[in-house]
Protein backbone atom coordinates (compact mmCIF):
# COMPACT_ATOMS: atom_id res chain seq x y z
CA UNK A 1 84.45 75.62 117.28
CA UNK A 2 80.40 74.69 116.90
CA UNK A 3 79.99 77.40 119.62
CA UNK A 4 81.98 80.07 117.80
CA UNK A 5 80.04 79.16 114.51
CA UNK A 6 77.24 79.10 116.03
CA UNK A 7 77.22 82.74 117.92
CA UNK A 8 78.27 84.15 114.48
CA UNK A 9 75.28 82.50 112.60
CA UNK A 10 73.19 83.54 115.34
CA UNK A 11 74.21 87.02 115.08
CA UNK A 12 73.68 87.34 111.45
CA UNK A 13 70.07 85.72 111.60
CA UNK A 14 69.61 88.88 114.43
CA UNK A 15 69.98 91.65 112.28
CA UNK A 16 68.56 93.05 109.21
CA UNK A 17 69.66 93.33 105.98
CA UNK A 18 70.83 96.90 106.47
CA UNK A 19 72.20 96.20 109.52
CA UNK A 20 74.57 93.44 108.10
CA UNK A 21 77.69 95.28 107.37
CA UNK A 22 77.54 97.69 110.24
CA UNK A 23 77.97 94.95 112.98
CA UNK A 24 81.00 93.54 111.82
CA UNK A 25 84.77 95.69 111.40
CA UNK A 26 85.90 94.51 107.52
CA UNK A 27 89.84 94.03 109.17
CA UNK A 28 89.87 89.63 108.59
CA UNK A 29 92.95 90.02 110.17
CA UNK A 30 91.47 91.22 113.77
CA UNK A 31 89.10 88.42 113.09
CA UNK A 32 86.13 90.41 112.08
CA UNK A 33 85.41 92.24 114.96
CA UNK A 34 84.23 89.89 118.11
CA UNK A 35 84.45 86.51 115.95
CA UNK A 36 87.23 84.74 117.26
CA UNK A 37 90.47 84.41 115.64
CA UNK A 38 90.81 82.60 112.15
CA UNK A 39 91.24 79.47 113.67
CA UNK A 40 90.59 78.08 117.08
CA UNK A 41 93.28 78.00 119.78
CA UNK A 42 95.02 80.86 117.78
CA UNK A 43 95.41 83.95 119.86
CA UNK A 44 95.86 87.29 118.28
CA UNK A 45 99.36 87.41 118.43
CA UNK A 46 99.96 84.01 116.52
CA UNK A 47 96.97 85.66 113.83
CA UNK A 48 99.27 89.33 113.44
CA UNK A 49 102.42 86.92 112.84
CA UNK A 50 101.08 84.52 110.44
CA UNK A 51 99.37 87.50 108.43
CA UNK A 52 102.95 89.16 108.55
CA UNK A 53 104.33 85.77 107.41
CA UNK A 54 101.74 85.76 104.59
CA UNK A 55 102.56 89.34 103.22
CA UNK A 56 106.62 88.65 103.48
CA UNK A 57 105.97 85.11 101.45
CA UNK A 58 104.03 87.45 98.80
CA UNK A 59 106.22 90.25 98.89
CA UNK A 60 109.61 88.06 97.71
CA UNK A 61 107.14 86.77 95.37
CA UNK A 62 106.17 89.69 93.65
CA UNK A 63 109.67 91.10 93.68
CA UNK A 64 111.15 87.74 91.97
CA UNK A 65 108.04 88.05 89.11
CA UNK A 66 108.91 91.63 88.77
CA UNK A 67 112.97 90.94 88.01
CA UNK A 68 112.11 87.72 86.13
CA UNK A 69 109.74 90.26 84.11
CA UNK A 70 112.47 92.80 83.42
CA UNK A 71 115.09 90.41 82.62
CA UNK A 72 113.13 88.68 80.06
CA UNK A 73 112.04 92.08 78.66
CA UNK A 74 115.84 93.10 78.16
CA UNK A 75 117.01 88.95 76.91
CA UNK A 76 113.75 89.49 74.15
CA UNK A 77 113.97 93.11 73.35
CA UNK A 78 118.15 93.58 73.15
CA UNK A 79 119.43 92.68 70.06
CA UNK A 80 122.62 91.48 70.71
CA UNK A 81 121.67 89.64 73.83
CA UNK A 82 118.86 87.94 71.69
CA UNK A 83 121.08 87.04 69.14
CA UNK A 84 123.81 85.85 71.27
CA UNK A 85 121.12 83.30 72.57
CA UNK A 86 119.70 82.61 69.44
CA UNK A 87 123.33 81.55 68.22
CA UNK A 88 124.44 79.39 70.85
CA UNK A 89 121.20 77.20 72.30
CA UNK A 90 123.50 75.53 74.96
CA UNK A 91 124.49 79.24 76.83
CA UNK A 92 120.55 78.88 77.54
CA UNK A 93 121.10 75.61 79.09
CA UNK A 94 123.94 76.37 81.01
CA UNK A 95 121.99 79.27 82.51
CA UNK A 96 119.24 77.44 83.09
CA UNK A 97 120.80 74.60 85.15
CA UNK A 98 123.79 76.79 86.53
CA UNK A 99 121.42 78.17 90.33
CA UNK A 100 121.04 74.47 90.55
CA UNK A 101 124.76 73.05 90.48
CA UNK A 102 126.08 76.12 92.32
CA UNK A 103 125.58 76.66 95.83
């Protein structure tokens, strides 16, 4: 690892200001060109399937915001369904403890 760091530091005392961002490819997930992978003793492949990993874990998170989003939207802006809350508090409870009794 000092080895790696140090080629890169190296590198960047080498060039010029100018020449700063045209020695290096902006892709972080190809490890920046000839830097070595993110971390040490991870090969390419193990980098392209933890980046993969990282943008499924994201994905399922923005599509859970997104339906949380629009069902709040319809529970706030729907009359009835806001009333129907609003008139019996322990519906809210049920719903909110129901995904963790069921399996």
């Amino acid at each position: 690892m000092k080895g790696s760091c140090f080629v890169l530091l190296q590198k960047v005392a080498d060039m010029g200001v100018g020449d700063f961002q045209a020695g290096f490819d902006d892709d972080i997930e190809k490890g920046f060109g000839q830097t070595p992978a993110l971390y040490p003793g991870i090969g390419a492949d193990e980098n392209t399937l933890r980046w993969g990993f990282i943008r499924k874990v994201y994905g399922i998170l923005s599509v859970q915001f997104v339906l949380t989003t629009v069902v709040a939207g319809f529970v706030v802006l729907s009359t009835p369904v806001s009333q129907f809350f609003q008139a019996n508090p322990i519906s809210v409870i049920v719903l909110a403890f129901l995904p963790l009794i069921c399996k």
